[in-house]
C-alpha atoms as a PDB file:
ATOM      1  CA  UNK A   1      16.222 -26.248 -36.203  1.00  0.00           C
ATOM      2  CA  UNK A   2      19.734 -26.053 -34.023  1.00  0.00           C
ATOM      3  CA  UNK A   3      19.400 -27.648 -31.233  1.00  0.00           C
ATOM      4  CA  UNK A   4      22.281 -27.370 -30.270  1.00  0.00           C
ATOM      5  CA  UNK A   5      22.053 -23.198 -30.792  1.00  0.00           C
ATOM      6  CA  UNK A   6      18.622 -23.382 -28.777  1.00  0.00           C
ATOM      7  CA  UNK A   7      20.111 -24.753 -26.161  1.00  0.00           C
ATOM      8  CA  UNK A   8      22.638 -22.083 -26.150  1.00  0.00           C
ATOM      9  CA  UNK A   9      20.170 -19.708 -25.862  1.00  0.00           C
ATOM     10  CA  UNK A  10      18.093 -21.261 -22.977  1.00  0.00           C
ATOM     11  CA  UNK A  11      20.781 -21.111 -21.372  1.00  0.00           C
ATOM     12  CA  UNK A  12      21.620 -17.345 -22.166  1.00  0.00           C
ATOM     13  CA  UNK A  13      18.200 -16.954 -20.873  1.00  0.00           C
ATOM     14  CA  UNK A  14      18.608 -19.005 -17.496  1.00  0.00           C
ATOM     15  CA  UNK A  15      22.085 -17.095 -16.559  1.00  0.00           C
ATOM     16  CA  UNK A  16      20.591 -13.892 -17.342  1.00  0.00           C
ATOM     17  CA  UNK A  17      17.065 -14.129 -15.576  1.00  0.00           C
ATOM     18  CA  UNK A  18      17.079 -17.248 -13.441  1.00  0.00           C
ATOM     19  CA  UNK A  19      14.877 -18.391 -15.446  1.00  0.00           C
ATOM     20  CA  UNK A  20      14.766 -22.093 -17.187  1.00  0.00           C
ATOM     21  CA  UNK A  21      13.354 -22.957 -20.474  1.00  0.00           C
ATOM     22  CA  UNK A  22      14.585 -26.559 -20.550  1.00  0.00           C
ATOM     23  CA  UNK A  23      11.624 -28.466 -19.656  1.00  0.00           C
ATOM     24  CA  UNK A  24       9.579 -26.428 -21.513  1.00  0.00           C
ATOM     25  CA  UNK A  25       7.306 -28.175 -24.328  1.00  0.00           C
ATOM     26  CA  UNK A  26      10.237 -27.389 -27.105  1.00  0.00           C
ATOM     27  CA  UNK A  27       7.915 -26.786 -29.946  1.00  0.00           C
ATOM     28  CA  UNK A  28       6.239 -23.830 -27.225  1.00  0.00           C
ATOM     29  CA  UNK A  29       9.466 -22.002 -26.720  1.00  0.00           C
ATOM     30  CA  UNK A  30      10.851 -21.998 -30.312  1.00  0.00           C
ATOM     31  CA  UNK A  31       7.445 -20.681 -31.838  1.00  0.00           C
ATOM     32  CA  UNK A  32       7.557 -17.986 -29.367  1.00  0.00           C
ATOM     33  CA  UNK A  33      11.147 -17.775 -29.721  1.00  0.00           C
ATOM     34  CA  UNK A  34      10.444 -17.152 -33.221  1.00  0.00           C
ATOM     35  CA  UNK A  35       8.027 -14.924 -32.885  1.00  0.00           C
ATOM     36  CA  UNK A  36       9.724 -12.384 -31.353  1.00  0.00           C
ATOM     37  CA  UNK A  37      13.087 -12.320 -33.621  1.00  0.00           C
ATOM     38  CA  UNK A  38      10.090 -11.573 -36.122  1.00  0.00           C
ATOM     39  CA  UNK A  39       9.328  -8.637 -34.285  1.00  0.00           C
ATOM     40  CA  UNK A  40      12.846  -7.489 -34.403  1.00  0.00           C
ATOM     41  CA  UNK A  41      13.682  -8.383 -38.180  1.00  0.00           C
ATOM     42  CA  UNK A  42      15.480 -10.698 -37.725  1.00  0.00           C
ATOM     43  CA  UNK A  43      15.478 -14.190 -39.392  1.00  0.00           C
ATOM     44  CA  UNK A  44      18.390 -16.075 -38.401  1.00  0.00           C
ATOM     45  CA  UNK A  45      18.818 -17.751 -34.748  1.00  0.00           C
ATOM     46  CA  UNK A  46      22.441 -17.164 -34.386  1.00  0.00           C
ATOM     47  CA  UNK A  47      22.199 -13.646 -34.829  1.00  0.00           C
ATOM     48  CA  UNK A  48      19.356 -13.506 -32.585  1.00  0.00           C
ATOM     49  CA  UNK A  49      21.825 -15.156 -30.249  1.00  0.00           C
ATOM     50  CA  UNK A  50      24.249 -12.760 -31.257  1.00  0.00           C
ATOM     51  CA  UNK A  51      21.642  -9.631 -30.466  1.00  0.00           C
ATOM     52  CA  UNK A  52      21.153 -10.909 -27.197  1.00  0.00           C
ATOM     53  CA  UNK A  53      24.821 -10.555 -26.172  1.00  0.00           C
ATOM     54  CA  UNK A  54      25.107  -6.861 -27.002  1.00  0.00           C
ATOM     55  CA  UNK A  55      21.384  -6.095 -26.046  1.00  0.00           C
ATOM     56  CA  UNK A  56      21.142  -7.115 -21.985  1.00  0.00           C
ATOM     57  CA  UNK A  57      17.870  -5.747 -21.799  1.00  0.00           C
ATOM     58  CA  UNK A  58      16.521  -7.958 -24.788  1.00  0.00           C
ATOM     59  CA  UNK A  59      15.494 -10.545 -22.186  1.00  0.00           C
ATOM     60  CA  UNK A  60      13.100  -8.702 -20.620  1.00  0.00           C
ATOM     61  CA  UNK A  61      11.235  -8.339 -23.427  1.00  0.00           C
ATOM     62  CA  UNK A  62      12.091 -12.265 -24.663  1.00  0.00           C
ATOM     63  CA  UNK A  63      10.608 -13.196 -21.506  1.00  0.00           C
ATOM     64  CA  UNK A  64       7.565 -11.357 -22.246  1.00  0.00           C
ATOM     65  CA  UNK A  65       7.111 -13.043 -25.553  1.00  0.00           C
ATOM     66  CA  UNK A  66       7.825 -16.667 -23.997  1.00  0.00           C
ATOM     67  CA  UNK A  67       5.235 -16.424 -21.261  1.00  0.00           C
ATOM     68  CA  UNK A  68       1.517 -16.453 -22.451  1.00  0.00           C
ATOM     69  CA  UNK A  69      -0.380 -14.226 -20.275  1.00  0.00           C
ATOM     70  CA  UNK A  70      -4.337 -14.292 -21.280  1.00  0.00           C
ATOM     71  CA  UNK A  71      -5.860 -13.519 -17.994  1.00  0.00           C
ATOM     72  CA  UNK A  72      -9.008 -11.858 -16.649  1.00  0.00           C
ATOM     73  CA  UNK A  73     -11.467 -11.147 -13.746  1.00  0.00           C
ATOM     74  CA  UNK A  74     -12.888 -14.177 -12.410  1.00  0.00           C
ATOM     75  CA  UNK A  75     -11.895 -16.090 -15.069  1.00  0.00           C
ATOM     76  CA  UNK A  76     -14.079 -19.338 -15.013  1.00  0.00           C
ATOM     77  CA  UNK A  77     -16.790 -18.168 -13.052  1.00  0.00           C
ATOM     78  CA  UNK A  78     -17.540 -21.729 -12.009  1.00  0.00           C
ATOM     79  CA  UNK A  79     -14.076 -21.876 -10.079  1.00  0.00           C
ATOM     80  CA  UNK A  80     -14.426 -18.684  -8.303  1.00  0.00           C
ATOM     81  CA  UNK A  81     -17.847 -19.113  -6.740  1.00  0.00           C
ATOM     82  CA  UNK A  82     -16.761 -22.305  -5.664  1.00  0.00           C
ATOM     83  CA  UNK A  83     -13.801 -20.797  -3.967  1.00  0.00           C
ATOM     84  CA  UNK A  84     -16.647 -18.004  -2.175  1.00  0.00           C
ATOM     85  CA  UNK A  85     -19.058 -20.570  -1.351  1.00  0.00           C
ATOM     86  CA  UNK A  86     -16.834 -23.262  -0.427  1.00  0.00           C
ATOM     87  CA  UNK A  87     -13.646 -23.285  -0.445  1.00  0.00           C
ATOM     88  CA  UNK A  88     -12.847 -19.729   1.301  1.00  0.00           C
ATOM     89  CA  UNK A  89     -15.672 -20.075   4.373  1.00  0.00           C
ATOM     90  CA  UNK A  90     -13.612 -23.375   4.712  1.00  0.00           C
ATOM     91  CA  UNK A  91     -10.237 -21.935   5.157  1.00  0.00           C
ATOM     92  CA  UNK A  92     -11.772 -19.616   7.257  1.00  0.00           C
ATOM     93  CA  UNK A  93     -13.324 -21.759   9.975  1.00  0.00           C
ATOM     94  CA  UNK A  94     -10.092 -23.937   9.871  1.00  0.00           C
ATOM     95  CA  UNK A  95      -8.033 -21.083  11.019  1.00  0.00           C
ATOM     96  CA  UNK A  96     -10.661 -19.596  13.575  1.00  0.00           C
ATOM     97  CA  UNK A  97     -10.688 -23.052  14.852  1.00  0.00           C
ATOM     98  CA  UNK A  98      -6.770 -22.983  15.517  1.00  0.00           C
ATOM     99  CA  UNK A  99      -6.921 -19.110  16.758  1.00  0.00           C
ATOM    100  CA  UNK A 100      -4.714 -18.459  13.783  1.00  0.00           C
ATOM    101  CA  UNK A 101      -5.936 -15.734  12.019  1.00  0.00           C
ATOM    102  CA  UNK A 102      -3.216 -15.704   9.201  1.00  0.00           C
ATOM    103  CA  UNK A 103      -4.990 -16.741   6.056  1.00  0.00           C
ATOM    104  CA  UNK A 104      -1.409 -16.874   2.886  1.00  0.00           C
ATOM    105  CA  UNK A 105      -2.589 -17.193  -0.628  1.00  0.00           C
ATOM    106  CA  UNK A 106      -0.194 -17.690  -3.726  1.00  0.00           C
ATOM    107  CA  UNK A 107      -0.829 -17.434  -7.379  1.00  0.00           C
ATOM    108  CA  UNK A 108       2.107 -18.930  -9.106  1.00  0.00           C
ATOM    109  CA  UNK A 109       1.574 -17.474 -12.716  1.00  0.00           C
ATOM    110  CA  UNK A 110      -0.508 -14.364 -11.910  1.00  0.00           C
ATOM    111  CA  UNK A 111       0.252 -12.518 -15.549  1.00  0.00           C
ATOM    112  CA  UNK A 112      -1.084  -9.108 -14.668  1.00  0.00           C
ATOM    113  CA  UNK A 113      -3.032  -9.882 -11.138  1.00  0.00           C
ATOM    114  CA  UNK A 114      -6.417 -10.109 -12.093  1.00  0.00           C
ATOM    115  CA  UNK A 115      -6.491 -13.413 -10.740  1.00  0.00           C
ATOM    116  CA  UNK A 116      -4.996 -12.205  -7.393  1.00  0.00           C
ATOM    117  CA  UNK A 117      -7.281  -9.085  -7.026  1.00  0.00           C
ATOM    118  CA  UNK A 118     -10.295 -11.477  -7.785  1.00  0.00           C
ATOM    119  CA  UNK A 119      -9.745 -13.567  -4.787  1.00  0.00           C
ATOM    120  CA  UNK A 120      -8.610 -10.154  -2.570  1.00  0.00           C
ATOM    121  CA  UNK A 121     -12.199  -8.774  -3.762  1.00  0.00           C
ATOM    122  CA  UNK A 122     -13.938 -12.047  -2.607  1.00  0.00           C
ATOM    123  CA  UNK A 123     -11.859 -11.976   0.969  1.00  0.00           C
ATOM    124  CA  UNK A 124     -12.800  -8.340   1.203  1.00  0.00           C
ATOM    125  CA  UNK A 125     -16.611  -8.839   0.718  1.00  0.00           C
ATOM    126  CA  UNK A 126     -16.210 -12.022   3.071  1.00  0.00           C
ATOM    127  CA  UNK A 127     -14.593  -9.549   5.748  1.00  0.00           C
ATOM    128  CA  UNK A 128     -17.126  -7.532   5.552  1.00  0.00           C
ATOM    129  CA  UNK A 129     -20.086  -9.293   6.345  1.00  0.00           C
ATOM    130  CA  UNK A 130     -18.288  -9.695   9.747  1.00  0.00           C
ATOM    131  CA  UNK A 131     -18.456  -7.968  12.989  1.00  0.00           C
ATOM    132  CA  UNK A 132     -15.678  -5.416  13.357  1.00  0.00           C
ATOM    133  CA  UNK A 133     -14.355  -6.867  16.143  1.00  0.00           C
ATOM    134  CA  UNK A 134     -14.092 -10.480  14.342  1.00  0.00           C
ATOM    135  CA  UNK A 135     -12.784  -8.686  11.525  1.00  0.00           C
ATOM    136  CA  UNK A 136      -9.777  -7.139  12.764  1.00  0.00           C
ATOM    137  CA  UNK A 137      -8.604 -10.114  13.741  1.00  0.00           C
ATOM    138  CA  UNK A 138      -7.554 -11.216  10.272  1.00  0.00           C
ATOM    139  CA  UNK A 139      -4.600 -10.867   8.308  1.00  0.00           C
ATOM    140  CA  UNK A 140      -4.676 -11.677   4.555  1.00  0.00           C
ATOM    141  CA  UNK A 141      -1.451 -12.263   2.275  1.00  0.00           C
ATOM    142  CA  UNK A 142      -1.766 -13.167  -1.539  1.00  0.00           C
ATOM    143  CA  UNK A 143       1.393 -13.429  -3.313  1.00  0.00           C
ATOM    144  CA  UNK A 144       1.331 -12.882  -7.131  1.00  0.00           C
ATOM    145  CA  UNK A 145       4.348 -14.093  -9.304  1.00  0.00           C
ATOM    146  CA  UNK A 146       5.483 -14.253 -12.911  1.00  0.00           C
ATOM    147  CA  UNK A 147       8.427 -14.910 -14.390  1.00  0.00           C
ATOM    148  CA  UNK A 148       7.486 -11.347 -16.681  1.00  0.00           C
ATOM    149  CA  UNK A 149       8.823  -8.562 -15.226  1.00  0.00           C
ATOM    150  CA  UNK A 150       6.990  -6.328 -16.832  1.00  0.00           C
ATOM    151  CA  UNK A 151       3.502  -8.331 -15.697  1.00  0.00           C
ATOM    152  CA  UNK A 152       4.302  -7.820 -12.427  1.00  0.00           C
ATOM    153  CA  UNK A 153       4.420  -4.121 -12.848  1.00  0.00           C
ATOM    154  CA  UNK A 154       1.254  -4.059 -14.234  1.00  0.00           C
ATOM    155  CA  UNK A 155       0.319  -6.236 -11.548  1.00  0.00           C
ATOM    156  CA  UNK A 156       1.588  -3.423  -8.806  1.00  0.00           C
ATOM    157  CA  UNK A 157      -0.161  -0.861 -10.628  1.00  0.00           C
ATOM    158  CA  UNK A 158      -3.454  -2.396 -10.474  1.00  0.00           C
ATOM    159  CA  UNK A 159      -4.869  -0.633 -13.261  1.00  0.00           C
ATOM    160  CA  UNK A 160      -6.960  -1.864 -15.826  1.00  0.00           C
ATOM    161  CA  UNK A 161      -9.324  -0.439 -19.119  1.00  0.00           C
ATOM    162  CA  UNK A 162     -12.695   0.053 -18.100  1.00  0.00           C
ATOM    163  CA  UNK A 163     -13.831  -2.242 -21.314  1.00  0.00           C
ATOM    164  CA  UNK A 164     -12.253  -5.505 -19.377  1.00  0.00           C
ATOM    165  CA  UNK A 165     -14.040  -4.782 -16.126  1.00  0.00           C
ATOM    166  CA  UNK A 166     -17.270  -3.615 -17.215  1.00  0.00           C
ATOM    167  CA  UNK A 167     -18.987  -7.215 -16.779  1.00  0.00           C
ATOM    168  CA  UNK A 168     -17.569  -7.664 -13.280  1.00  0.00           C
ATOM    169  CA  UNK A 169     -18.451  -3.856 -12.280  1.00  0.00           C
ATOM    170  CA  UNK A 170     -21.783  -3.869 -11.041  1.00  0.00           C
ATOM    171  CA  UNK A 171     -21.334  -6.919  -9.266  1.00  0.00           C
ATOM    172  CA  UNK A 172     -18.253  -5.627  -7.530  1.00  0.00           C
ATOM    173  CA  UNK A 173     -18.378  -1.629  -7.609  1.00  0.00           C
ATOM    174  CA  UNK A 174     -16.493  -1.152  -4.539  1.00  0.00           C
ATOM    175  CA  UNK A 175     -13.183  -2.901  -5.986  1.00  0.00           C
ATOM    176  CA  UNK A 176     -12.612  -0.289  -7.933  1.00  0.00           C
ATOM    177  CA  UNK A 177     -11.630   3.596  -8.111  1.00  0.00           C
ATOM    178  CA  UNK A 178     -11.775   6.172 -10.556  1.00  0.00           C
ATOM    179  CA  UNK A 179      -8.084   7.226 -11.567  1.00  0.00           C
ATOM    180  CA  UNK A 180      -7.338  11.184 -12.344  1.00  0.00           C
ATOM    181  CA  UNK A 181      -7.025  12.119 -15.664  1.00  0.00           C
ATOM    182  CA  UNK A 182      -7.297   8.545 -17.417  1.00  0.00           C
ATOM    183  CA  UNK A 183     -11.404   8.431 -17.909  1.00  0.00           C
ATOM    184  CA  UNK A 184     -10.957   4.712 -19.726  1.00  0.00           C
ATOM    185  CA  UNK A 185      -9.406   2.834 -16.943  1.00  0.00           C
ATOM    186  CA  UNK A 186      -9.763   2.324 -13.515  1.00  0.00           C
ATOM    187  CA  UNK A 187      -7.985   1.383 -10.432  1.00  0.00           C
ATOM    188  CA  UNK A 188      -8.407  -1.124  -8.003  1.00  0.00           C
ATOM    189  CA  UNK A 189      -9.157   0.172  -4.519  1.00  0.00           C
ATOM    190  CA  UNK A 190      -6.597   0.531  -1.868  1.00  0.00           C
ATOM    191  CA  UNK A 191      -8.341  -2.043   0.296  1.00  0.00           C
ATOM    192  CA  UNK A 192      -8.359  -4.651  -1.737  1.00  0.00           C
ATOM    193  CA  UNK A 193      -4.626  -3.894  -3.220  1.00  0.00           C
ATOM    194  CA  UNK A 194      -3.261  -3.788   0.184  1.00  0.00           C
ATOM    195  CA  UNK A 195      -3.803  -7.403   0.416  1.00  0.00           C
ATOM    196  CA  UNK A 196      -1.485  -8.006  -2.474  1.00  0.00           C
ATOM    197  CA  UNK A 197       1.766  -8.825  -3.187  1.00  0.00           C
ATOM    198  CA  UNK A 198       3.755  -9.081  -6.471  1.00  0.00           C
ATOM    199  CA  UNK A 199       6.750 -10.770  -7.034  1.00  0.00           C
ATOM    200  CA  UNK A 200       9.274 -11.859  -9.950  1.00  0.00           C
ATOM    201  CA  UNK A 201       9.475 -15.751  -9.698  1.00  0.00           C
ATOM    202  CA  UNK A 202       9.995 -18.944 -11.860  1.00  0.00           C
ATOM    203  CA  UNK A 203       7.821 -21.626 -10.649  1.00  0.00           C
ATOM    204  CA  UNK A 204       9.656 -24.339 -12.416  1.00  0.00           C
ATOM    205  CA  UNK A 205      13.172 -23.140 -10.543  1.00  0.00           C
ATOM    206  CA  UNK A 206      14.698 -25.573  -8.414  1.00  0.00           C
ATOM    207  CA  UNK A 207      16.770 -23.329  -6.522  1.00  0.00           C
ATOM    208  CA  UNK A 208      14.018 -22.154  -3.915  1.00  0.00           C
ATOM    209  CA  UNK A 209      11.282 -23.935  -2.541  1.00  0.00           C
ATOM    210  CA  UNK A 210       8.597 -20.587  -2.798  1.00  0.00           C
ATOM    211  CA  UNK A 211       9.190 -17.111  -3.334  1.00  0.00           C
ATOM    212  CA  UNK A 212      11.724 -14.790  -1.298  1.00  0.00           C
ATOM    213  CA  UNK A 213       8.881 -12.628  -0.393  1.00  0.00           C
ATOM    214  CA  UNK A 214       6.432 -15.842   1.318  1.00  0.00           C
ATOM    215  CA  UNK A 215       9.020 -16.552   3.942  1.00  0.00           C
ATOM    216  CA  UNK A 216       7.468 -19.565   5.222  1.00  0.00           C
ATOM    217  CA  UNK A 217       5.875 -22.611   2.288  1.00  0.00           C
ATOM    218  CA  UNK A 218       2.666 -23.071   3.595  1.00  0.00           C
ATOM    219  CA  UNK A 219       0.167 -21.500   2.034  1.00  0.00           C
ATOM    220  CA  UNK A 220      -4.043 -22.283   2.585  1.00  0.00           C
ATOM    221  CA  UNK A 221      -4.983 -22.144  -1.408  1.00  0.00           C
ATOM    222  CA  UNK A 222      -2.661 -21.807  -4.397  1.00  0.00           C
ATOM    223  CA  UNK A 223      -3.127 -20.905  -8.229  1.00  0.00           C
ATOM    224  CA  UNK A 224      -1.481 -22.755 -11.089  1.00  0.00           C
ATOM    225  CA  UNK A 225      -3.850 -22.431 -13.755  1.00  0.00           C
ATOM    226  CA  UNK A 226      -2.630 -22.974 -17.281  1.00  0.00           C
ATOM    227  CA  UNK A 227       1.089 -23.140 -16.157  1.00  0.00           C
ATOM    228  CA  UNK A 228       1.368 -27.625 -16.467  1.00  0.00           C
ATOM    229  CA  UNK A 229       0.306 -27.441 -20.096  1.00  0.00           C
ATOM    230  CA  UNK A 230       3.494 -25.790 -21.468  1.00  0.00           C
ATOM    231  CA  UNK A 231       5.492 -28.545 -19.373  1.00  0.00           C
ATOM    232  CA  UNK A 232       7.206 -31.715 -20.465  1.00  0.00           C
ATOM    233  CA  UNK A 233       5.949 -34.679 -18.253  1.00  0.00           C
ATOM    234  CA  UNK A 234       8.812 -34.534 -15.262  1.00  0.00           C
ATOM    235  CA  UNK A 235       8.477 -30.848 -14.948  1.00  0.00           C
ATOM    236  CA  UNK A 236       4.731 -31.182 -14.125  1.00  0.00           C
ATOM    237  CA  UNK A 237       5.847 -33.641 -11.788  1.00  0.00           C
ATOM    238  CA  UNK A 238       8.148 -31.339  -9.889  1.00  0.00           C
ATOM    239  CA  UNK A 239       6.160 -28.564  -9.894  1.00  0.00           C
ATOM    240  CA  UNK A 240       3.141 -30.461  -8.582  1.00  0.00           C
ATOM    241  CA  UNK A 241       5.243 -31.836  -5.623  1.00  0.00           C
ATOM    242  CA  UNK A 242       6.686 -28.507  -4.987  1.00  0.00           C
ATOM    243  CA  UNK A 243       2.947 -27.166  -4.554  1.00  0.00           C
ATOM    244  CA  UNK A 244       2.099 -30.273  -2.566  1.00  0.00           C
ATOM    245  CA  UNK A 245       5.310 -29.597  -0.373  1.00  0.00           C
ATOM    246  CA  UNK A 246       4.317 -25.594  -0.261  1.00  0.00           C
ATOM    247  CA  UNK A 247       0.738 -26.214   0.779  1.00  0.00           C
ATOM    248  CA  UNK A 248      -0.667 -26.197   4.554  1.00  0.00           C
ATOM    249  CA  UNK A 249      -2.296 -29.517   5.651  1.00  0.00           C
ATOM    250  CA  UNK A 250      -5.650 -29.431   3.510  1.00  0.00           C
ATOM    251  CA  UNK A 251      -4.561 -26.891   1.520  1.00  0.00           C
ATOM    252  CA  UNK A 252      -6.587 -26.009  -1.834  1.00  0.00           C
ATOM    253  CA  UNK A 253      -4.644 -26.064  -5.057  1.00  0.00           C
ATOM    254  CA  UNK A 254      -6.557 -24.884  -8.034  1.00  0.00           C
ATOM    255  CA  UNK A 255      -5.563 -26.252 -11.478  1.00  0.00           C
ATOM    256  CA  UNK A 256      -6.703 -24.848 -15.488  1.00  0.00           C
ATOM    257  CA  UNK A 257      -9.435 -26.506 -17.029  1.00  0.00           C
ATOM    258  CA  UNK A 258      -7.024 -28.964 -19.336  1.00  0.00           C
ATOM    259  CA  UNK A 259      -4.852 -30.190 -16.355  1.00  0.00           C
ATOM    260  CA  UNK A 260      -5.056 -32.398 -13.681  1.00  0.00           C
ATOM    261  CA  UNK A 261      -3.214 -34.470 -11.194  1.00  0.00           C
ATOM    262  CA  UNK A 262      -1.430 -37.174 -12.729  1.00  0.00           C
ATOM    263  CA  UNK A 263      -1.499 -40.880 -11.286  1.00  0.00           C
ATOM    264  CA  UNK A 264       2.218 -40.443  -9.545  1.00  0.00           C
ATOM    265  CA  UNK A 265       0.729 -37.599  -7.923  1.00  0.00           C
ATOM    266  CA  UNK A 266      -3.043 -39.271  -7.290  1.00  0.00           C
ATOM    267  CA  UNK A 267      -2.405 -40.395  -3.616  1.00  0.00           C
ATOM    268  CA  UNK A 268      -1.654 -36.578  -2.646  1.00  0.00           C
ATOM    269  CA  UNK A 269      -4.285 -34.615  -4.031  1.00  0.00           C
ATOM    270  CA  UNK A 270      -8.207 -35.427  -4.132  1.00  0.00           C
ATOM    271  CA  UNK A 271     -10.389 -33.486  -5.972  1.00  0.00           C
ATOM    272  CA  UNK A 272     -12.859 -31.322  -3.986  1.00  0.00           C
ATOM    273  CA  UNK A 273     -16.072 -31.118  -6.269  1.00  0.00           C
ATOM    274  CA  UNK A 274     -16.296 -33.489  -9.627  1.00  0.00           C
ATOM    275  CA  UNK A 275     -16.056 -30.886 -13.455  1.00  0.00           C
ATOM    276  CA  UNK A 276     -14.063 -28.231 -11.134  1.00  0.00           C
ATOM    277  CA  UNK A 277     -10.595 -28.706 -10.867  1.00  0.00           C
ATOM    278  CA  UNK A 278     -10.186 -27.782  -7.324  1.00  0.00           C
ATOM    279  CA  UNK A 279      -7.519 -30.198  -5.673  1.00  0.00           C
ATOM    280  CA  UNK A 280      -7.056 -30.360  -1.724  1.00  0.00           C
ATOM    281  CA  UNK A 281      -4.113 -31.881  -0.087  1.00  0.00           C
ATOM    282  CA  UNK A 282      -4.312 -34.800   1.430  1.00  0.00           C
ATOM    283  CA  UNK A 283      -1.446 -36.025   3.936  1.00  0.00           C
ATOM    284  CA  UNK A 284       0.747 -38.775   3.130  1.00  0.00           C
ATOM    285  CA  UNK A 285       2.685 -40.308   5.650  1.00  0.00           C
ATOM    286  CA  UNK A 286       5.278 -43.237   4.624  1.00  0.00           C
END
């Protein structure tokens, strides 16, 4: 393989998007890179760079093919009723405590915002096991980004087939609302959307800190599952610091089952509950 070419390409891809390939795992990006000239016929690299030049809107469907987006509700069940039975009363008290009733959530790789609307639905039944009075008190934000533009329209939409909720329905009926003249697929309910936000953004950017649309960094609990695998080592690095750096004192930060906190990184993170990789900050001074 060109390397040389490849490298061309990322950075086609980074002047184009604003998004960088070049600490990707390279063996990742060029079978995915591959996989989509395959789609379009075409076998040879250089004329796939060539494509790209007279087809602008090629890269938001190579961008689509690069990013791996297998997602659903309440994915690892073992995570998420840690978050309601732990983690979330937690967060919760800690604000009440500081008569801050601004809870900010951010999912850094939110594919099409199941993982987002799980965590709204949770917040939403928490709410409502409250007093009204206590309950207007709160305002909820949780941010959703992808680098996939066309995930995070899905994402807005909030729509989904009836044959990937059906497991979560019963326990949740409320989350959802029948949509007009689609009788497969459902909607998720204006409550719970209306804590959501959806964003386009490259975690692994070094040009901002957090997304345009958090304003401020610190944020109480935030998702990067399955994002550190497709890393090389210094990238997971940054990106971990950049979380550290984004997250409130004592903030959560929830990794994928096959990552973890490397030793660099040990003396800022401590792991919340042992088989769950739920991380919370821990403040280093010096």
């Amino acid at each position: 393989m060109d390397t040389e070419l490849l490298g061309r390409i990322k950075q086609l891809i980074e002047r184009h998007t604003g998004c960088s390939f070049f600490n990707y795992k390279p063996d990742t990006f060029q079978r995915r890179l591959l996989r989509r000239m395959f789609c379009l016929g075409i076998k040879d690299m250089a004329d796939y760079e060539t494509y790209l030049a007279k087809n602008p809107k090629e890269y938001t469907a190579l961008l689509h093919s690069l990013t791996i987006k297998v997602s659903e509700f309440f994915r690892d069940p073992e995570i998420f009723n840690y978050l309601e039975q732990a983690v979330l009363p937690a967060i919760f008290k800690a604000h009440a405590q500081k008569n801050d009733y601004n809870i900010r959530i951010w999912s850094t790789a939110c594919a099409y915002g199941e993982e987002v609307y799980s965590t709204a639905i949770l917040i939403l039944e928490y709410l409502q096991r409250m007093e009204d009075a206590e309950r207007s008190r709160w305002h909820i934000t949780i941010l959703g980004t992808d680098i996939d533009p066309l995930a995070v329209e899905k994402a807005v939409d909030g729509v989904y087939s009836i044959k990937s909720v059906k497991d979560i329905l019963p326990l949740h009926p409320n989350a959802f609302e029948r949509i007009k003249g689609m009788p497969n697929h459902l909607q998720i309910a204006p409550e719970v959307r209306g804590m959501a936000q959806f964003v386009c953004f490259d975690i692994a950017t070094a040009k901002r800190l957090s997304p345009p649309a958090g304003i401020f960094a610190e944020y109480d609990l935030i998702y990067c599952r399955n994002v550190l695998i497709y890393y090389d080592c210094q990238q997971k690095l940054d990106t971990l610091y950049r979380l550290y750096t984004c997250l409130c004192p004592y903030g959560y930060l929830v990794l994928g089952k096959a990552e973890g906190i490397p030793d660099e990184l040990s003396a800022c993170f401590i792991q919340v509950k042992p088989g769950i990789k739920i991380y919370r900050k821990e403040n280093v001074h010096g």
